[in-house]
C-alpha atoms as a PDB file:
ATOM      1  CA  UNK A   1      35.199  13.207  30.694  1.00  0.00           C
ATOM      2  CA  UNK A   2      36.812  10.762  28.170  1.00  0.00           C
ATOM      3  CA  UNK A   3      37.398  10.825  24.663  1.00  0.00           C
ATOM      4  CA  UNK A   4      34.096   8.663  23.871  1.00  0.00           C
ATOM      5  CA  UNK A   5      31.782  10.593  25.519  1.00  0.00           C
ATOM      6  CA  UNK A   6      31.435  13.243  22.494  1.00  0.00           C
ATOM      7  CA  UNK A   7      31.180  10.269  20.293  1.00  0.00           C
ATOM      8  CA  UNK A   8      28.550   8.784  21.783  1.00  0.00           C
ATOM      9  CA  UNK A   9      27.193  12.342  21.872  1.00  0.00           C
ATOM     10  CA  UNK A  10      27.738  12.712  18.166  1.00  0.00           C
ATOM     11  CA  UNK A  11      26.220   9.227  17.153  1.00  0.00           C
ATOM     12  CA  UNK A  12      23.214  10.012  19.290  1.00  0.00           C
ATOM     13  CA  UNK A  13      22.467  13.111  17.875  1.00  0.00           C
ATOM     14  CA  UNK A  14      23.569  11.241  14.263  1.00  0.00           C
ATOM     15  CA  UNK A  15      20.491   8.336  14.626  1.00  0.00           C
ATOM     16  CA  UNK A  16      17.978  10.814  15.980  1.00  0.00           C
ATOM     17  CA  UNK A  17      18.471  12.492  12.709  1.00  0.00           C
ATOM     18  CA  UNK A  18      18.392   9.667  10.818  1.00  0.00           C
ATOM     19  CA  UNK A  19      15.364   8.511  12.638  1.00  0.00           C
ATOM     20  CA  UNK A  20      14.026  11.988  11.834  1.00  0.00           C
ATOM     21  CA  UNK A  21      14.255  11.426   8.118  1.00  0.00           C
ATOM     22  CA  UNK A  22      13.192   7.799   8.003  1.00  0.00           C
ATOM     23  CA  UNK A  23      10.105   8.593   9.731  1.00  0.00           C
ATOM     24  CA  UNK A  24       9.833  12.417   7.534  1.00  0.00           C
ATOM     25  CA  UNK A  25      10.003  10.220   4.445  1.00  0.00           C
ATOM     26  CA  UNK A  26       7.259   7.413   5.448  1.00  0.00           C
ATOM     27  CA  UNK A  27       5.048  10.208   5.915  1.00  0.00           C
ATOM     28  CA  UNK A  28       5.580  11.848   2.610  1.00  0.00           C
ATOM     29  CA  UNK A  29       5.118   8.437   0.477  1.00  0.00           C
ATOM     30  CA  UNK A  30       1.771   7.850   2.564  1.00  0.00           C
ATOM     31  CA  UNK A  31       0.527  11.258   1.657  1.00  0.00           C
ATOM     32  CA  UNK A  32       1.627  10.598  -1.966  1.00  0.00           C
ATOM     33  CA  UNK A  33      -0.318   7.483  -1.815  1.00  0.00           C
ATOM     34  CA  UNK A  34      -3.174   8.774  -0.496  1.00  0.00           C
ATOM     35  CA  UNK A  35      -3.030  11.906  -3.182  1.00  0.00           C
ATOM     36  CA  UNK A  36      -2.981   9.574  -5.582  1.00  0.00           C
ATOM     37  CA  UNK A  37      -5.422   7.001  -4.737  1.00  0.00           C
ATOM     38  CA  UNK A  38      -2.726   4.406  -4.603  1.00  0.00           C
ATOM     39  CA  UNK A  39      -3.009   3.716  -1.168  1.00  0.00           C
ATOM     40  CA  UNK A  40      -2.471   0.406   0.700  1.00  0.00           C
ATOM     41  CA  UNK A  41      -5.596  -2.087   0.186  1.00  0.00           C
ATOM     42  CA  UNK A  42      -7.008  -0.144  -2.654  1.00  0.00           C
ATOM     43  CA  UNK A  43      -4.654  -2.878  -5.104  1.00  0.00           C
ATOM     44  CA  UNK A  44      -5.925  -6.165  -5.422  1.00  0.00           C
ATOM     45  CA  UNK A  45      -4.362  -9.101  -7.161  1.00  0.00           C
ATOM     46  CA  UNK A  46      -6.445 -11.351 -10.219  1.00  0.00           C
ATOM     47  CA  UNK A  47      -5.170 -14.509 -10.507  1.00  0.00           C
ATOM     48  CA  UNK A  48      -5.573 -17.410 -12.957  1.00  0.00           C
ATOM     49  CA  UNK A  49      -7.875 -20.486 -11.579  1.00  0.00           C
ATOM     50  CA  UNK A  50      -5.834 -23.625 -10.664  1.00  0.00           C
ATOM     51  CA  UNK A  51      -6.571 -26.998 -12.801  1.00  0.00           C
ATOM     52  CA  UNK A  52      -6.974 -28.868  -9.742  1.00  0.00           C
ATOM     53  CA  UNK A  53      -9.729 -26.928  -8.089  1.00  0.00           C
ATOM     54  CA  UNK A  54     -12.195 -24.005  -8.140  1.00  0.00           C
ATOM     55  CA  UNK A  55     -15.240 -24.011 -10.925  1.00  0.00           C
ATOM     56  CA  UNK A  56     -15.182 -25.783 -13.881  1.00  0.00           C
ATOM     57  CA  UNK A  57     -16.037 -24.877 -17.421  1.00  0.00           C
ATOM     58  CA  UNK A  58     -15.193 -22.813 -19.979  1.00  0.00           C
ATOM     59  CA  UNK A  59     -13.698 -19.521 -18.011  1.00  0.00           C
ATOM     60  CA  UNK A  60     -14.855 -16.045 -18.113  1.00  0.00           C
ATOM     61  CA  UNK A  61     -14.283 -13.437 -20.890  1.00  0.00           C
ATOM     62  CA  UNK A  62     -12.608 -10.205 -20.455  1.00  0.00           C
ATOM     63  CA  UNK A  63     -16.269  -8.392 -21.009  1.00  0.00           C
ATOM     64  CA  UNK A  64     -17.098 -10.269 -17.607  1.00  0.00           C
ATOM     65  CA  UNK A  65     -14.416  -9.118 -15.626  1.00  0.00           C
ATOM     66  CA  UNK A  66     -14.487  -5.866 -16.713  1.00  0.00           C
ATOM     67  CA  UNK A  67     -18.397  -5.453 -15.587  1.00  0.00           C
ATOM     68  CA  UNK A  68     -17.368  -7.219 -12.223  1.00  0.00           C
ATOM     69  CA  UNK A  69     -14.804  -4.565 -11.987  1.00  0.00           C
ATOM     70  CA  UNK A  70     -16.890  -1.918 -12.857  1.00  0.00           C
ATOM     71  CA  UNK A  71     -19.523  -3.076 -10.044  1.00  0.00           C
ATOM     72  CA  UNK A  72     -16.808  -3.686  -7.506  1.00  0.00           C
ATOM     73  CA  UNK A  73     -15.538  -0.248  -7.708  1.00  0.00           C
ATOM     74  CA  UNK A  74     -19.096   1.438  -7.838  1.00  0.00           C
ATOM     75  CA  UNK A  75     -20.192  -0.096  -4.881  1.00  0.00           C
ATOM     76  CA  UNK A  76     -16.761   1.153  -3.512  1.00  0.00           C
ATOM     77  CA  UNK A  77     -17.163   4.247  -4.172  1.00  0.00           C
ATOM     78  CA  UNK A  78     -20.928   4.320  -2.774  1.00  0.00           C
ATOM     79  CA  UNK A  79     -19.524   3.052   0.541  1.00  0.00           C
ATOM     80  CA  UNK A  80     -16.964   5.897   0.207  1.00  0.00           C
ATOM     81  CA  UNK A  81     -19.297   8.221  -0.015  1.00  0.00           C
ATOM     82  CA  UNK A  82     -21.475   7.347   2.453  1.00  0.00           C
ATOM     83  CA  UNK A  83     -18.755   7.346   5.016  1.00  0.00           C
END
């Protein structure tokens, strides 16, 4: 037996811990997320269109977006239920 040997032992034991935690505390934030409805692919991004492409004209108000919204996430939540 040589002096390393209970280091090694040590470190091992060390990183399975760590690895313990890491994986302890992924599984906590994904049931937080999923508590809270903030779970991945539920956000989505709106962006601004681009001069050089996509449809022309005068743009949409917020009234629009907001009953585009509002249909998006009913016909989410039907499929939800459903399922």
């Amino acid at each position: 037996m040589t002096d390393r040997e209970p280091l090694a032992v040590s470190l091992y034991f060390w990183l399975q811990a760590l690895a313990s935690v890491a994986v302890s505390l992924v599984l906590v934030f994904l049931f937080l997320g999923r508590l809270t409805n903030l779970a991945d692919g539920a956000s989505f991004l709106i962006e601004a269109p681009s001069e050089t492409g996509g449809a022309t004209g005068a743009g949409v108000t917020k009234d629009e977006v907001r009953e585009l919204l509002l249909d998006a996430l009913a016909d989410l939540a039907a499929n939800l239920q459903k399922n």
